[in-house]
PDB file of N, CA and C in Angstrom:
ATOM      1  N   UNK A   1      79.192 114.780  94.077  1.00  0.00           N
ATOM      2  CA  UNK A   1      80.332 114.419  94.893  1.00  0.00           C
ATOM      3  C   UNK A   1      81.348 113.681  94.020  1.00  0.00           C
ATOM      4  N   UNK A   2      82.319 113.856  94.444  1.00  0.00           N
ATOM      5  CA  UNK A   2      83.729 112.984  93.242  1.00  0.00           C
ATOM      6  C   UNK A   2      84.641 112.468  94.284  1.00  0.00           C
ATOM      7  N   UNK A   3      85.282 111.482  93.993  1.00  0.00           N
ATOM      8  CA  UNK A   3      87.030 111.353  94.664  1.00  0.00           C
ATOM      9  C   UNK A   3      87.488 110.688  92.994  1.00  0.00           C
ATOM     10  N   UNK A   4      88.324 110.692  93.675  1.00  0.00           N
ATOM     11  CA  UNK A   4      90.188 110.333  93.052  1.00  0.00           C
ATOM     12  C   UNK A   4      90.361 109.044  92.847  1.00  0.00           C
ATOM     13  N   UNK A   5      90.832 108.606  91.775  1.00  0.00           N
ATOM     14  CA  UNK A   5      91.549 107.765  91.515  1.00  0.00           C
ATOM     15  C   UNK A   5      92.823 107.531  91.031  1.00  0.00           C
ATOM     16  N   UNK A   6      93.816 106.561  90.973  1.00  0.00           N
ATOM     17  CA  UNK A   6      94.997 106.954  90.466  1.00  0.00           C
ATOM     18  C   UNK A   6      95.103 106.029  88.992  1.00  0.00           C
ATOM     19  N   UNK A   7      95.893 106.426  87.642  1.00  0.00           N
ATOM     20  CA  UNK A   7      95.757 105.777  86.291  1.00  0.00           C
ATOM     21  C   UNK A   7      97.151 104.725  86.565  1.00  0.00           C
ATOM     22  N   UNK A   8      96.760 103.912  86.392  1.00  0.00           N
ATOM     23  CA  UNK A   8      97.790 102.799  86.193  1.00  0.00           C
ATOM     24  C   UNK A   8      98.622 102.696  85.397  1.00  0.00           C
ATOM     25  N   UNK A   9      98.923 103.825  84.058  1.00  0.00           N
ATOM     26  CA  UNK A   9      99.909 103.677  82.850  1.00  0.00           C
ATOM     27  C   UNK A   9     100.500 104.883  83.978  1.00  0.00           C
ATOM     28  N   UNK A  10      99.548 105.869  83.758  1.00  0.00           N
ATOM     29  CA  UNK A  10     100.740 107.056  84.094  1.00  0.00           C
ATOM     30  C   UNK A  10     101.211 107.810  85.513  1.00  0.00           C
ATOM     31  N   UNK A  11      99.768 107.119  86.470  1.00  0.00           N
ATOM     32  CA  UNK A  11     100.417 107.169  87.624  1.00  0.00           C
ATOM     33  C   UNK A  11      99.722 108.824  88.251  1.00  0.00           C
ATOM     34  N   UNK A  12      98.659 109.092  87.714  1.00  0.00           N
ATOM     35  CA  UNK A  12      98.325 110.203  87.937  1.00  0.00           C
ATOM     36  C   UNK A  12      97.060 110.331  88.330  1.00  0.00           C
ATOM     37  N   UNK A  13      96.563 111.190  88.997  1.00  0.00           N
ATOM     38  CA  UNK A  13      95.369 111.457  90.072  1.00  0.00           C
ATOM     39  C   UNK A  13      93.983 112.073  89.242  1.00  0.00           C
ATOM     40  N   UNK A  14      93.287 111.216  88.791  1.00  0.00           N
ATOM     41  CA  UNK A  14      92.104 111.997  88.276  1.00  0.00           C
ATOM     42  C   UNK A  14      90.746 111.977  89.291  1.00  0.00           C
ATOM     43  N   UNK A  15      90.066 112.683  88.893  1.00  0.00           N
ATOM     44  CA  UNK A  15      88.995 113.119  89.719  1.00  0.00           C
ATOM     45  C   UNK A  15      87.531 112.341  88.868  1.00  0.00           C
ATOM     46  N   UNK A  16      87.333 111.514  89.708  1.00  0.00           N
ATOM     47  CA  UNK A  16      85.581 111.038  89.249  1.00  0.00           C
ATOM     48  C   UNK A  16      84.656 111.106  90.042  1.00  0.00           C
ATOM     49  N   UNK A  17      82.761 110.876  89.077  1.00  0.00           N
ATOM     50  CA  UNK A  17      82.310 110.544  89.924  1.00  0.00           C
ATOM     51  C   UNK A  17      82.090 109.908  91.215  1.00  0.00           C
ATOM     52  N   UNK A  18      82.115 109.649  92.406  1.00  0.00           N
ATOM     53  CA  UNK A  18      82.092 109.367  93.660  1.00  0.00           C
ATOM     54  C   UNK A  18      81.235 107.758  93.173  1.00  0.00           C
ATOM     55  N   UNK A  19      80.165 108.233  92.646  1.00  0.00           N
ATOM     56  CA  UNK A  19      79.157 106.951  92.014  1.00  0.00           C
ATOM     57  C   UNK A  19      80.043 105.771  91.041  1.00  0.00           C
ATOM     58  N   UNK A  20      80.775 106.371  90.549  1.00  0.00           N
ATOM     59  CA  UNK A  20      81.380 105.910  89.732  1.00  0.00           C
ATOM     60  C   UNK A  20      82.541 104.054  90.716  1.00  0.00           C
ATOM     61  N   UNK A  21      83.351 105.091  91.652  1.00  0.00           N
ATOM     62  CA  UNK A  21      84.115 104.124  92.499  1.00  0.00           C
ATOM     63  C   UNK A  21      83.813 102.861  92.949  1.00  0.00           C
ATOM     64  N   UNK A  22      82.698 102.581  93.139  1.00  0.00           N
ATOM     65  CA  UNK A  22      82.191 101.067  93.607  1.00  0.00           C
ATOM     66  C   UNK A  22      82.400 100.123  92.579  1.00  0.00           C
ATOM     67  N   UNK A  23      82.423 100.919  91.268  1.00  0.00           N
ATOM     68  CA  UNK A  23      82.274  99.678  89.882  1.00  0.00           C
ATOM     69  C   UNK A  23      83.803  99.578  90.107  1.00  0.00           C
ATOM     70  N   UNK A  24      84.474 100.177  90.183  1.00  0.00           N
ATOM     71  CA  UNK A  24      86.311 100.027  90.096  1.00  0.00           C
ATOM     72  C   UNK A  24      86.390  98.829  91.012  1.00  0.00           C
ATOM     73  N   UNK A  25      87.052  97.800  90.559  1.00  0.00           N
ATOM     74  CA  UNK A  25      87.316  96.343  90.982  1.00  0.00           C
ATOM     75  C   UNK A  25      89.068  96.738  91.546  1.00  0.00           C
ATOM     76  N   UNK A  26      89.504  96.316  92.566  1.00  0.00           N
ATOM     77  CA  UNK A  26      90.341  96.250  93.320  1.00  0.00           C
ATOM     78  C   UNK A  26      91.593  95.359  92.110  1.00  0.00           C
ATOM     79  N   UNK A  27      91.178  94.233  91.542  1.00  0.00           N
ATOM     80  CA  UNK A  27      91.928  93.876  90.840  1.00  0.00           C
ATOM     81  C   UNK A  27      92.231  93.979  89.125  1.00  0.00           C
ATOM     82  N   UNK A  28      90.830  95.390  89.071  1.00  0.00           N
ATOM     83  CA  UNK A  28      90.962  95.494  87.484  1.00  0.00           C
ATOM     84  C   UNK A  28      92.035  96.851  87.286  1.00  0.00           C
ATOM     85  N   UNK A  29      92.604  97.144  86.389  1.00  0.00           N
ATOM     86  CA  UNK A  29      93.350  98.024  85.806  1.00  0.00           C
ATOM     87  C   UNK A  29      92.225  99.244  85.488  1.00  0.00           C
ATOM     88  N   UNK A  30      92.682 100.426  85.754  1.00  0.00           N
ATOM     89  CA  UNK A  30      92.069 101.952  85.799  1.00  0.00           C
ATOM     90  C   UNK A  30      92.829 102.670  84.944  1.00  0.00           C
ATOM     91  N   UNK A  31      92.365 103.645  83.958  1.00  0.00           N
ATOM     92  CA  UNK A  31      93.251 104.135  83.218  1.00  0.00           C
ATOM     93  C   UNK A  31      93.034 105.080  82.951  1.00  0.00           C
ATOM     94  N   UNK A  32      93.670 106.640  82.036  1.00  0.00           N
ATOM     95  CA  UNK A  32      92.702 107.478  82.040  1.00  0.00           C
ATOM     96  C   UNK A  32      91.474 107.427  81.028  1.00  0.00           C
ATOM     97  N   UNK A  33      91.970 106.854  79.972  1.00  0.00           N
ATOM     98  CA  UNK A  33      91.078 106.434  78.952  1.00  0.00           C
ATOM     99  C   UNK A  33      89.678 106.288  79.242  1.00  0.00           C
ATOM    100  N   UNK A  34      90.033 105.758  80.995  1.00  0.00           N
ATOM    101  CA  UNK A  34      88.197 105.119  81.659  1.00  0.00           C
ATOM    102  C   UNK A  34      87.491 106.559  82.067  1.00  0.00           C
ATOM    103  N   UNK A  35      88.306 107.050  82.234  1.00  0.00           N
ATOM    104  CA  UNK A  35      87.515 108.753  82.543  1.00  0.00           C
ATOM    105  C   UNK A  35      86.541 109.037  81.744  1.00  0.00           C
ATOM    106  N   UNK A  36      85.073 109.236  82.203  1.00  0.00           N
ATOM    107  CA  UNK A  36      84.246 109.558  81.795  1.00  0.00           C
ATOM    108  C   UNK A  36      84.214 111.677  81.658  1.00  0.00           C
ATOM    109  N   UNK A  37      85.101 112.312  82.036  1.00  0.00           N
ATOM    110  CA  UNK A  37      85.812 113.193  81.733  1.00  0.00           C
ATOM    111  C   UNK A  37      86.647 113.418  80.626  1.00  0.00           C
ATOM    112  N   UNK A  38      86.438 113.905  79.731  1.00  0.00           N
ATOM    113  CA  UNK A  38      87.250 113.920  78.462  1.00  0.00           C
ATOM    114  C   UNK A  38      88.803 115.085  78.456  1.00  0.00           C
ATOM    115  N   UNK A  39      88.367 115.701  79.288  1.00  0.00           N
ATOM    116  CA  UNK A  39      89.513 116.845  79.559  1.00  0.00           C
ATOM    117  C   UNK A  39      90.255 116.330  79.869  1.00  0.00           C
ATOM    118  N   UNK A  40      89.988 114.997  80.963  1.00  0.00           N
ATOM    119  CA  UNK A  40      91.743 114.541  81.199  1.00  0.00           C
ATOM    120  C   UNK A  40      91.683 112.697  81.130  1.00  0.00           C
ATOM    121  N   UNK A  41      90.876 112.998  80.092  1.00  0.00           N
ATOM    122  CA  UNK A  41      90.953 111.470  79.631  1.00  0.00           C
ATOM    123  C   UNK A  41      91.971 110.855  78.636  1.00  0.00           C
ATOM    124  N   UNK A  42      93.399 111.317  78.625  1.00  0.00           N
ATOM    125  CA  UNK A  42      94.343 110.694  78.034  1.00  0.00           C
ATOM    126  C   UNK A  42      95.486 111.405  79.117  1.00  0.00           C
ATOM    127  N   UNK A  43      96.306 110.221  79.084  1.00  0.00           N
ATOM    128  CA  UNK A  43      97.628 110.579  79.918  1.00  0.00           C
ATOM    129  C   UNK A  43      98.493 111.284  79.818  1.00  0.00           C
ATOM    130  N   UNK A  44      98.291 112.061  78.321  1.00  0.00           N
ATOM    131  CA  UNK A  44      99.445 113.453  78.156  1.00  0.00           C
ATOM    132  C   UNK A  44      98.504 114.498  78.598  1.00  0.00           C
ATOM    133  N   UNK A  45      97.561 114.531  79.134  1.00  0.00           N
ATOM    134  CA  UNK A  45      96.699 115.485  79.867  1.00  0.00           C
ATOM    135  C   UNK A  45      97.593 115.599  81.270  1.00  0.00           C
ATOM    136  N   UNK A  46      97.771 117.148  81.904  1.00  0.00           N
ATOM    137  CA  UNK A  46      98.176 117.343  83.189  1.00  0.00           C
ATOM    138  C   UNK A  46      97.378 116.791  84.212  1.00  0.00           C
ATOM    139  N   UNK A  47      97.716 116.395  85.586  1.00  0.00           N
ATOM    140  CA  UNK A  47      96.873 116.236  86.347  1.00  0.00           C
ATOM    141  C   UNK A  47      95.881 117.362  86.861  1.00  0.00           C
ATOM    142  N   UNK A  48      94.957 117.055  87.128  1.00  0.00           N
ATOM    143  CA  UNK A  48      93.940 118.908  87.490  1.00  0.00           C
ATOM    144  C   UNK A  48      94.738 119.749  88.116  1.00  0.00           C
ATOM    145  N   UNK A  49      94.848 118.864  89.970  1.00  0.00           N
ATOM    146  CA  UNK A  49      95.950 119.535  90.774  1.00  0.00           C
ATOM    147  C   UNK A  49      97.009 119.040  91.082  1.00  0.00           C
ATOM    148  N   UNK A  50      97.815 119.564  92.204  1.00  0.00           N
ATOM    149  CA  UNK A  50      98.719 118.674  92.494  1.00  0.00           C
ATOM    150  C   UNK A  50      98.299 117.950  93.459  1.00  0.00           C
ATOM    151  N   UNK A  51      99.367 116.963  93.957  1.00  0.00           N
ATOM    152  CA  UNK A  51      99.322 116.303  94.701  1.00  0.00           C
ATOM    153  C   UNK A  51      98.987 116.949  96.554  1.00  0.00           C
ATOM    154  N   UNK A  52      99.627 117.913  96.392  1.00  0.00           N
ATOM    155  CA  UNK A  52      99.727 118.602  97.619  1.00  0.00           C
ATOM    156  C   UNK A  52      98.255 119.188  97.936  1.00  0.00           C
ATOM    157  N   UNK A  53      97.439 119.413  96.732  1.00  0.00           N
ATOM    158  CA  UNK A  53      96.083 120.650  96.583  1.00  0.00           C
ATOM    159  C   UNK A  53      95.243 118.976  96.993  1.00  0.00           C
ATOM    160  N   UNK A  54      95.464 117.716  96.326  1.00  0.00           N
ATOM    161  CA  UNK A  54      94.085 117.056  96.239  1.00  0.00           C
ATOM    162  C   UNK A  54      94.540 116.438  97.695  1.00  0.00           C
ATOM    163  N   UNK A  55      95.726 116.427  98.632  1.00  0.00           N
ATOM    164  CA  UNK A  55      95.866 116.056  99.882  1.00  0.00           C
ATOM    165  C   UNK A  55      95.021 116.778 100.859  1.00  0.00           C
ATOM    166  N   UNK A  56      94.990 117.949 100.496  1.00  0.00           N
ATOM    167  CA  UNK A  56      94.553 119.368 101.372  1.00  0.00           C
ATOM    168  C   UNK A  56      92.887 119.245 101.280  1.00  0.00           C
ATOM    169  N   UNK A  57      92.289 118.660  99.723  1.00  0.00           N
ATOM    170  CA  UNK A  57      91.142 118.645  99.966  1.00  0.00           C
ATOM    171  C   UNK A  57      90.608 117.438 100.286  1.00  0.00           C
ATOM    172  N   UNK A  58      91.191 116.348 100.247  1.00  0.00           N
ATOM    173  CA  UNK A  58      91.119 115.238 101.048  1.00  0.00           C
ATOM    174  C   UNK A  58      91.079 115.009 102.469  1.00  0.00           C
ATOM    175  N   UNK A  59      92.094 116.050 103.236  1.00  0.00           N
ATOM    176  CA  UNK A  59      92.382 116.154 104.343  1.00  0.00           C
ATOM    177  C   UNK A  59      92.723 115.458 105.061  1.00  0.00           C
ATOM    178  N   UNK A  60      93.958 114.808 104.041  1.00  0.00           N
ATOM    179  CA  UNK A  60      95.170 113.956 104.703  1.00  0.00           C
ATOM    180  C   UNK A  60      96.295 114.538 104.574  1.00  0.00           C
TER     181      UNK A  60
END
């Protein structure tokens, strides 16, 4: 299972472990760098989808 997070430099939607989210602290900084995903673990990486595709599978 995965959700989303958003990177704090660039403002963009990556996809993580689901397991992963609980360690993410409300007041710490997220980046892509933290991506345990290497494909889009730097911020000149595209986002996977768009915004509109990860709304749709969110289902908001």
């Amino acid at each position: 299972e995965s959700a989303w997070v958003r990177c704090d430099d660039c403002f963009k939607w990556r996809r993580i472990p689901a397991s992963v989210v609980g360690s993410i602290d409300e007041s710490s900084r997220w980046i892509c760098m933290n991506n345990s995903d290497k494909r889009f673990a730097d911020c000149s990486k595209s986002q996977e989808m768009s915004n509109e595709e990860i709304n749709a599978e969110l289902g908001i």
